[in-house]
Protein backbone atom coordinates (compact mmCIF):
# COMPACT_ATOMS: atom_id res chain seq x y z
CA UNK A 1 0.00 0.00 0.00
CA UNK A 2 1.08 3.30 -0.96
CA UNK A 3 1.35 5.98 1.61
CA UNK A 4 1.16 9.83 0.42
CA UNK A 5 1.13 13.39 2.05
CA UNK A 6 -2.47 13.72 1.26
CA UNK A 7 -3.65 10.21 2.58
CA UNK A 8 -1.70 11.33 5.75
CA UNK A 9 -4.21 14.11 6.01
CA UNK A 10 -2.68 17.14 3.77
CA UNK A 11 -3.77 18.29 1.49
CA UNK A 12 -0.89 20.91 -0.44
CA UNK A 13 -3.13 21.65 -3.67
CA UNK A 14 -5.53 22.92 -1.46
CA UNK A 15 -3.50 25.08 0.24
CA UNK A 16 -2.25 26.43 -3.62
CA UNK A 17 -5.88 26.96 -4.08
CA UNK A 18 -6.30 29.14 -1.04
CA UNK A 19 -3.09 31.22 -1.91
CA UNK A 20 -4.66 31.43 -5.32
CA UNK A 21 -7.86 32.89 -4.59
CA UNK A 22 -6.45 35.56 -1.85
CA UNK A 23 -3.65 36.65 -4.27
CA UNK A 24 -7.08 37.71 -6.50
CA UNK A 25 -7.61 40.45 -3.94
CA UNK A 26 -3.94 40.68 -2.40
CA UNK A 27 -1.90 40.56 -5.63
CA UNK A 28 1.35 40.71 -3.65
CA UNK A 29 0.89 37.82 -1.22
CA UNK A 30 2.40 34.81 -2.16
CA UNK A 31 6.38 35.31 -1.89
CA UNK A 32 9.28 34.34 0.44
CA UNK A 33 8.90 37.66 2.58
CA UNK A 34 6.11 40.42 2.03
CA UNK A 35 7.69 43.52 1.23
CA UNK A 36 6.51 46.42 3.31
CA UNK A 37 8.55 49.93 1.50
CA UNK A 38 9.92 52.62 4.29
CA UNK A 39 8.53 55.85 2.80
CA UNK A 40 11.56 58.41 2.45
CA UNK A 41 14.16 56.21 2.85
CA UNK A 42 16.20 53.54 0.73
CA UNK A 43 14.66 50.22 2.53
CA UNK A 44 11.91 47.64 2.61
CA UNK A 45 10.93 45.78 5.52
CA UNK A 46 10.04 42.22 4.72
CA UNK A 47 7.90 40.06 7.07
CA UNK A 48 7.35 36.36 7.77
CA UNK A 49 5.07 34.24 9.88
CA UNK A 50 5.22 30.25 10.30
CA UNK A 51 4.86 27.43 12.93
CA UNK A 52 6.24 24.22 13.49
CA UNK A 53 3.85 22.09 12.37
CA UNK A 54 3.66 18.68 13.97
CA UNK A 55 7.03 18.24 14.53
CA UNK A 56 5.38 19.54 17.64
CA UNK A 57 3.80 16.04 18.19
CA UNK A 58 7.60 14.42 18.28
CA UNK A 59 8.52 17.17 21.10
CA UNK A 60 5.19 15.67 22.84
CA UNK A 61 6.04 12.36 22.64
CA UNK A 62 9.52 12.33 23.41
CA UNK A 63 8.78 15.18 26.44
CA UNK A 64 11.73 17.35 24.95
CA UNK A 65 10.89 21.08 24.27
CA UNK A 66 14.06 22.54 24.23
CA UNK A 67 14.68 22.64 20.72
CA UNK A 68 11.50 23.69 18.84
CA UNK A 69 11.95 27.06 19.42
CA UNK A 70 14.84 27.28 16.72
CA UNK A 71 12.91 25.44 14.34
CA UNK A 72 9.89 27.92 15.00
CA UNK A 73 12.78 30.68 14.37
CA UNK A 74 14.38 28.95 11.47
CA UNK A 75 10.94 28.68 9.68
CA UNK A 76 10.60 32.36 9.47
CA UNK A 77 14.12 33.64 9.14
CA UNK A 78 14.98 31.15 6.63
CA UNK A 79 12.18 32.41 4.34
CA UNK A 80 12.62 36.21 4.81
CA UNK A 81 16.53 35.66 3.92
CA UNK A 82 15.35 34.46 0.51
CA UNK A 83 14.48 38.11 -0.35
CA UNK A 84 17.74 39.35 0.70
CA UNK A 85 16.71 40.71 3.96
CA UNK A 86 18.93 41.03 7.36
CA UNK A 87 16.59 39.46 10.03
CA UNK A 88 15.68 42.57 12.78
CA UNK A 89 13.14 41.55 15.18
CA UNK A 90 11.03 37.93 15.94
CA UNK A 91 7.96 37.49 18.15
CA UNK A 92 6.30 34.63 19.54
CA UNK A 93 2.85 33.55 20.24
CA UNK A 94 2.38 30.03 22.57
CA UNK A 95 -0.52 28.67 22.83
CA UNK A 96 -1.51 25.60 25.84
CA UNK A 97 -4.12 24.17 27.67
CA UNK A 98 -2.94 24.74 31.12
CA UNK A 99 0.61 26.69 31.15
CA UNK A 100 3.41 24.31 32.27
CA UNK A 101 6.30 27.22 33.42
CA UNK A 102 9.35 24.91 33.13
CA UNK A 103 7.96 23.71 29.56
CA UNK A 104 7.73 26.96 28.76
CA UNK A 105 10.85 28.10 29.61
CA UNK A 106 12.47 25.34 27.73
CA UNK A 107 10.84 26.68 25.07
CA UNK A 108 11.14 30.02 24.73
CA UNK A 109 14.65 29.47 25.96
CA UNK A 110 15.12 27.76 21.86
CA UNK A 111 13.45 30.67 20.62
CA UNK A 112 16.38 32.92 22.06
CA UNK A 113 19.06 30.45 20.54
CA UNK A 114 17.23 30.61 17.48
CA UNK A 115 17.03 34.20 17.45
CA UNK A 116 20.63 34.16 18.86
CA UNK A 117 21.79 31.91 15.60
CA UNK A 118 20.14 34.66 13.36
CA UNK A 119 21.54 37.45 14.98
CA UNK A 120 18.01 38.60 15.30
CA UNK A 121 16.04 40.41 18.57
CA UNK A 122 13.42 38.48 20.32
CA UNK A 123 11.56 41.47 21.41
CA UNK A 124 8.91 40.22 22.87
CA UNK A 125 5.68 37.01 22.53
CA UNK A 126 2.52 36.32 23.96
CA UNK A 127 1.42 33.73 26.25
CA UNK A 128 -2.10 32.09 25.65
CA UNK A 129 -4.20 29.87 28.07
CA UNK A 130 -7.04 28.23 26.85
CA UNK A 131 -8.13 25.19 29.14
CA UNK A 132 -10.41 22.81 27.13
CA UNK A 133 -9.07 24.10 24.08
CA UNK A 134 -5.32 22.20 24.13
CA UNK A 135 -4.37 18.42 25.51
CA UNK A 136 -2.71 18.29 28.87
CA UNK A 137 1.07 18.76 27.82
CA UNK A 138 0.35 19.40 24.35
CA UNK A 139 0.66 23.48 22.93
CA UNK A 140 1.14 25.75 19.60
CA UNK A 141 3.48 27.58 18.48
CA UNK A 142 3.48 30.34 16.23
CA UNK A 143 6.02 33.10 15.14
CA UNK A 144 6.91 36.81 13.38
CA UNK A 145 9.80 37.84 11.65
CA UNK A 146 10.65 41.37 10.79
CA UNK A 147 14.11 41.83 8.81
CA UNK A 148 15.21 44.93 6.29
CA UNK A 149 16.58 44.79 2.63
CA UNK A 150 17.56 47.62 0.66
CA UNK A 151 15.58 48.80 -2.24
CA UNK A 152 16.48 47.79 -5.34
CA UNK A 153 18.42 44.69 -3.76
CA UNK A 154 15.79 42.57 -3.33
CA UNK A 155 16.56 38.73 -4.52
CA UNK A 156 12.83 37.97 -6.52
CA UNK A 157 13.60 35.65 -9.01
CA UNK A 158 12.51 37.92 -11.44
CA UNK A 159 16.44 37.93 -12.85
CA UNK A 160 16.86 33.82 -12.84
CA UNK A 161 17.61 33.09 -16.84
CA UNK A 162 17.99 29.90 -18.57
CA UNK A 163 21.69 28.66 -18.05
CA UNK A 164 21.42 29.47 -14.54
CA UNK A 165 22.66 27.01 -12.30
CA UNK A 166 20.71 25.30 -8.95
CA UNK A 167 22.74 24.58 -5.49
CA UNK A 168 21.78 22.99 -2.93
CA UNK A 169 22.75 23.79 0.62
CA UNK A 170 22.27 20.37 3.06
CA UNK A 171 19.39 20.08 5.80
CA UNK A 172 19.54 19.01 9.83
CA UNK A 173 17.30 16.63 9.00
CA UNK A 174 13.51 17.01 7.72
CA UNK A 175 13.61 20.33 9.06
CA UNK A 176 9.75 21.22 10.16
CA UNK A 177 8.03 20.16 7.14
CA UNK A 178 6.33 16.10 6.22
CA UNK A 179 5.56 15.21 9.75
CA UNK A 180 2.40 13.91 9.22
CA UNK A 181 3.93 12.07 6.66
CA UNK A 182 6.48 10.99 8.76
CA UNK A 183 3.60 10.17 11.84
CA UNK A 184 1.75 7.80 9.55
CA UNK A 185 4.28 6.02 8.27
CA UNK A 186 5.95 5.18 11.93
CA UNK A 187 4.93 3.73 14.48
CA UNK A 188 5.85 5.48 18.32
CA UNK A 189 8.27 2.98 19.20
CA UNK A 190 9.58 3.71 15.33
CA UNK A 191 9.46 7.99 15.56
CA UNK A 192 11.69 7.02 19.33
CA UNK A 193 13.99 5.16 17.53
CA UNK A 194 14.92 7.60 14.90
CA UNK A 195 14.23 10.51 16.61
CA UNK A 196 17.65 11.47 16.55
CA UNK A 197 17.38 11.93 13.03
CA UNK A 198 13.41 13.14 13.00
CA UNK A 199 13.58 15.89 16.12
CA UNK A 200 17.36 17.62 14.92
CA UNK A 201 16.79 21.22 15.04
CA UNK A 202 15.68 23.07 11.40
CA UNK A 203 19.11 24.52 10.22
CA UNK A 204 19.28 28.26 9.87
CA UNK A 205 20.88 29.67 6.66
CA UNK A 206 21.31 33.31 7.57
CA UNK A 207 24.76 33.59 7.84
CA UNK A 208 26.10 31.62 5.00
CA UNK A 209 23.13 33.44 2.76
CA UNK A 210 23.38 37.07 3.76
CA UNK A 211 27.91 36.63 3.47
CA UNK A 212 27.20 34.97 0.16
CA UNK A 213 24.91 38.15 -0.94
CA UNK A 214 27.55 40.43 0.44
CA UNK A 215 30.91 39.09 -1.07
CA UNK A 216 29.45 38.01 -3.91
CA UNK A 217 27.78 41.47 -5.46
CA UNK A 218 23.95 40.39 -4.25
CA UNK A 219 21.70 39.90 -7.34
CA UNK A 220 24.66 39.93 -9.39
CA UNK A 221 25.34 36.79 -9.17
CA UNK A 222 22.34 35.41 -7.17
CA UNK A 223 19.25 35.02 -9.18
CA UNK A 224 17.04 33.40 -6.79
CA UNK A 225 16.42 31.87 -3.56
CA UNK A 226 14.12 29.05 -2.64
CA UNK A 227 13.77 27.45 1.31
CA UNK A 228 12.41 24.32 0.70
CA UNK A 229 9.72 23.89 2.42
CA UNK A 230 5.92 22.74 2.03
CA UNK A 231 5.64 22.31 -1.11
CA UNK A 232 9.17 21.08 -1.62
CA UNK A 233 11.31 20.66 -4.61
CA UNK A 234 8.15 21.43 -7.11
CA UNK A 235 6.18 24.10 -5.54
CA UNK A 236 8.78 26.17 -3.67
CA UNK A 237 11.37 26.93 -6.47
CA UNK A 238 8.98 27.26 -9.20
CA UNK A 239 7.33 30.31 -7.17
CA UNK A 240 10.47 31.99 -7.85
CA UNK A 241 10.51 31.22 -12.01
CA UNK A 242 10.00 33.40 -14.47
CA UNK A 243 6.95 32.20 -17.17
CA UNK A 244 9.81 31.38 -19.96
CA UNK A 245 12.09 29.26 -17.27
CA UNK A 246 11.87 25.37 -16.12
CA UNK A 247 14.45 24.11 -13.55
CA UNK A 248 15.85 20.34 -14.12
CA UNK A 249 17.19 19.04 -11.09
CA UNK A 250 19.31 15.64 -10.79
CA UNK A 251 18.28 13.47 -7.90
CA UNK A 252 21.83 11.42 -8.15
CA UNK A 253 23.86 15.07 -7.82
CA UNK A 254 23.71 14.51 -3.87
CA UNK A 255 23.19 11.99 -1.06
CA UNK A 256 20.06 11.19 0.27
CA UNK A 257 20.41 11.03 3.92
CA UNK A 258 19.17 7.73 5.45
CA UNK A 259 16.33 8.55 7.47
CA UNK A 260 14.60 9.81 4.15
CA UNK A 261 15.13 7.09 2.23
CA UNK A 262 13.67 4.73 5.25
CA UNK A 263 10.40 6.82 4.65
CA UNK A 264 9.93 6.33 1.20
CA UNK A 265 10.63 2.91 1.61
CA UNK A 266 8.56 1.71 4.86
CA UNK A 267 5.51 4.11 3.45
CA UNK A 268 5.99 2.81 -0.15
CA UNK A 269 5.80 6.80 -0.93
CA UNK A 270 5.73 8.07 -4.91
CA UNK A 271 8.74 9.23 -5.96
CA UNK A 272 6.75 12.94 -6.49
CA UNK A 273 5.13 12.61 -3.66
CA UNK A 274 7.88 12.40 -1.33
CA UNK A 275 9.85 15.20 -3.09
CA UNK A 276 6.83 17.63 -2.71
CA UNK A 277 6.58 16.38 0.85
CA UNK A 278 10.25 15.70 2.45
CA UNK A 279 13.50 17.82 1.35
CA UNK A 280 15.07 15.18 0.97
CA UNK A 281 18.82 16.33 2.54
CA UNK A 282 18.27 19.96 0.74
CA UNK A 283 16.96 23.01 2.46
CA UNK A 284 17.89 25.47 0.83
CA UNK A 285 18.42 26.28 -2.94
CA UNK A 286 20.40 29.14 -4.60
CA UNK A 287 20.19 29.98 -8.03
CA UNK A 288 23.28 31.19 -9.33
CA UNK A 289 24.87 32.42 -12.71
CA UNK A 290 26.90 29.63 -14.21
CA UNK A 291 30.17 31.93 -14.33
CA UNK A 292 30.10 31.59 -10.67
CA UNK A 293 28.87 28.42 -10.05
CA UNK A 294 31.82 26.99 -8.96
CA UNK A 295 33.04 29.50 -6.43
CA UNK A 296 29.87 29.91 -4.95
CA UNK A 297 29.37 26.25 -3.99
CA UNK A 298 32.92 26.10 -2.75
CA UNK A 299 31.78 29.41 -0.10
CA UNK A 300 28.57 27.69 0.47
CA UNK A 301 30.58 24.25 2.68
CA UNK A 302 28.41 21.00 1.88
CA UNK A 303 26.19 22.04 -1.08
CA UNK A 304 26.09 20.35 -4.43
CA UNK A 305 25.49 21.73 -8.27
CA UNK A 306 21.53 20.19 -8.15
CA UNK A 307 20.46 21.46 -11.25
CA UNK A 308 19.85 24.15 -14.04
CA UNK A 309 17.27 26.10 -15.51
CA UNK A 310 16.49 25.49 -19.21
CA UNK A 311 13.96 27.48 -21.44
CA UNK A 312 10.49 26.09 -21.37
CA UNK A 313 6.97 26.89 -19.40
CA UNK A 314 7.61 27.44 -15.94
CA UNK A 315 7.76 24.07 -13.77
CA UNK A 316 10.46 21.79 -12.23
CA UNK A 317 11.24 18.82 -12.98
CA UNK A 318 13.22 16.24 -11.08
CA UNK A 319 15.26 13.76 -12.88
């Protein structure tokens, strides 16, 4: 029996949809980061908001809340540095049942080494308790991103051009993205097992991306960035495409860590499916002119030449 995100209870073309139908009315929605312009001065502010998903449900079951914080940071700082932006300010929202002080603190205390890792200001959160609403040691997490980009200096995608080259900067793990993927195709004693590899901490890209912006001229040499996450491989990058570009990526151009492999295997998960689900050892993907390829990927420690973009209607494909 196969096993895919949607039969696990997702349902990512219905999310499209929603996007779809708001961007009718909010034409500008949709990106990495939404651009907010500084009147009378040279910057934007760019803004992100994201959760953890249930990766949550690991924390929960292995009763260790110390680390979810940086993936609740990574989630939004990871996307807002795909614009370009220096990560200012993050706020958090938790959400419980009944509030648990030491879990918390454990908590929040991941949020600061998130923020800490990003060289970004936790400035402040808010607390809510909702009895009835929340299982006894269970909660919600949710968090803001502010961070600032000069006009003019944005990274949009709108520059990427066919004989462009794709590179792909390794993941912790599967970051915060496929867990209920990952849920229904292990068992608890299974998710305990491998938890080492399941509950590592999303990895946060800030420095390598914003010194690769800054010694390497910016959009002169970056065309586009892509976090991989919901969505994955297909949905994430081609956001960034221009109408006239397709990206062609090579599954055999880097290693497939283990624990990704195990769930395409145990689930029996499409080949598609589980690179729209899982990033598959690649969590983040710069686009790159070709003369610079090669020096880039030798800044950017670990990450592989994935791909290229060809001429063609805008779409990825994965070979």
């Amino acid at each position: 029996m196969q096993i895919t995100y949607k039969q696990s209870g997702v349902n990512i073309d219905a999310g499209n949809e929603l996007v779809k139908r708001i961007k009718k009315k909010l034409p500008k929605i949709g990106g990495f980061g939404g651009l907010f312009p500084l009147e009378k001065t040279k910057y934007n502010l760019v803004s992100s908001t994201d959760g953890v998903g249930t990766k949550l449900k690991i924390a929960f079951l292995l009763n260790k809340h110390n680390t979810v914080g940086i993936d609740l940071v990574a989630m939004n700082v990871n996307d807002i540095i795909c614009v370009g932006a220096k990560p200012l300010f993050f706020l958090d929202y938790f959400a419980c049942g009944k509030l648990d002080v030491n879990l918390s603190e454990q908590v929040i205390l991941g949020i600061k080494k998130g923020c800490d890792i990003s060289a970004c200001a936790l400035i402040g959160g808010e607390t809510a308790e909702m009895p009835g609403f929340y299982k006894d040691g269970e909660y919600d997490l949710a968090g803001f991103c502010v961070g600032v980009v000069e006009k003019g200096k944005e990274i949009s995608g709108k520059n990427i051009k066919p004989g462009d080259v794709l590179l792909g900067m390794p993941s912790s793990g599967p970051h915060s993205n496929g867990y209920s993927l990952i849920r229904k195709v292990f068992s608890e004693a299974e998710l305990k097992k491998h938890s080492k590899a399941l509950f590592a901490p999303t990895k946060i890209y800030v420095k390598e991306i914003l010194g690769l912006l800054s010694k390497f001229g910016g959009a002169k040499t970056v065309s586009g960035i892509a976090h991989i996450t919901g969505g994955s491989f297909y949905d994430k990058i081609e956001r960034i495409l221009p109408q006239n570009c397709k990206v062609v990526i090579d599954k055999k151009s880097w290693k497939v860590p283990a624990i990704f492999k195990l769930v395409e295997q145990k689930g029996n998960v499409p080949q598609k499916d589980i690179y729209r689900t899982l990033n598959m050892g690649i969590g983040m993907v710069v686009i790159v002119k070709a003369d610079k390829a090669a020096q880039v990927c030798k800044y950017l420690k670990g990450s592989k030449i994935i791909g290229k973009v060809v001429s063609g209607k805008k779409s990825v494909e994965l070979l």
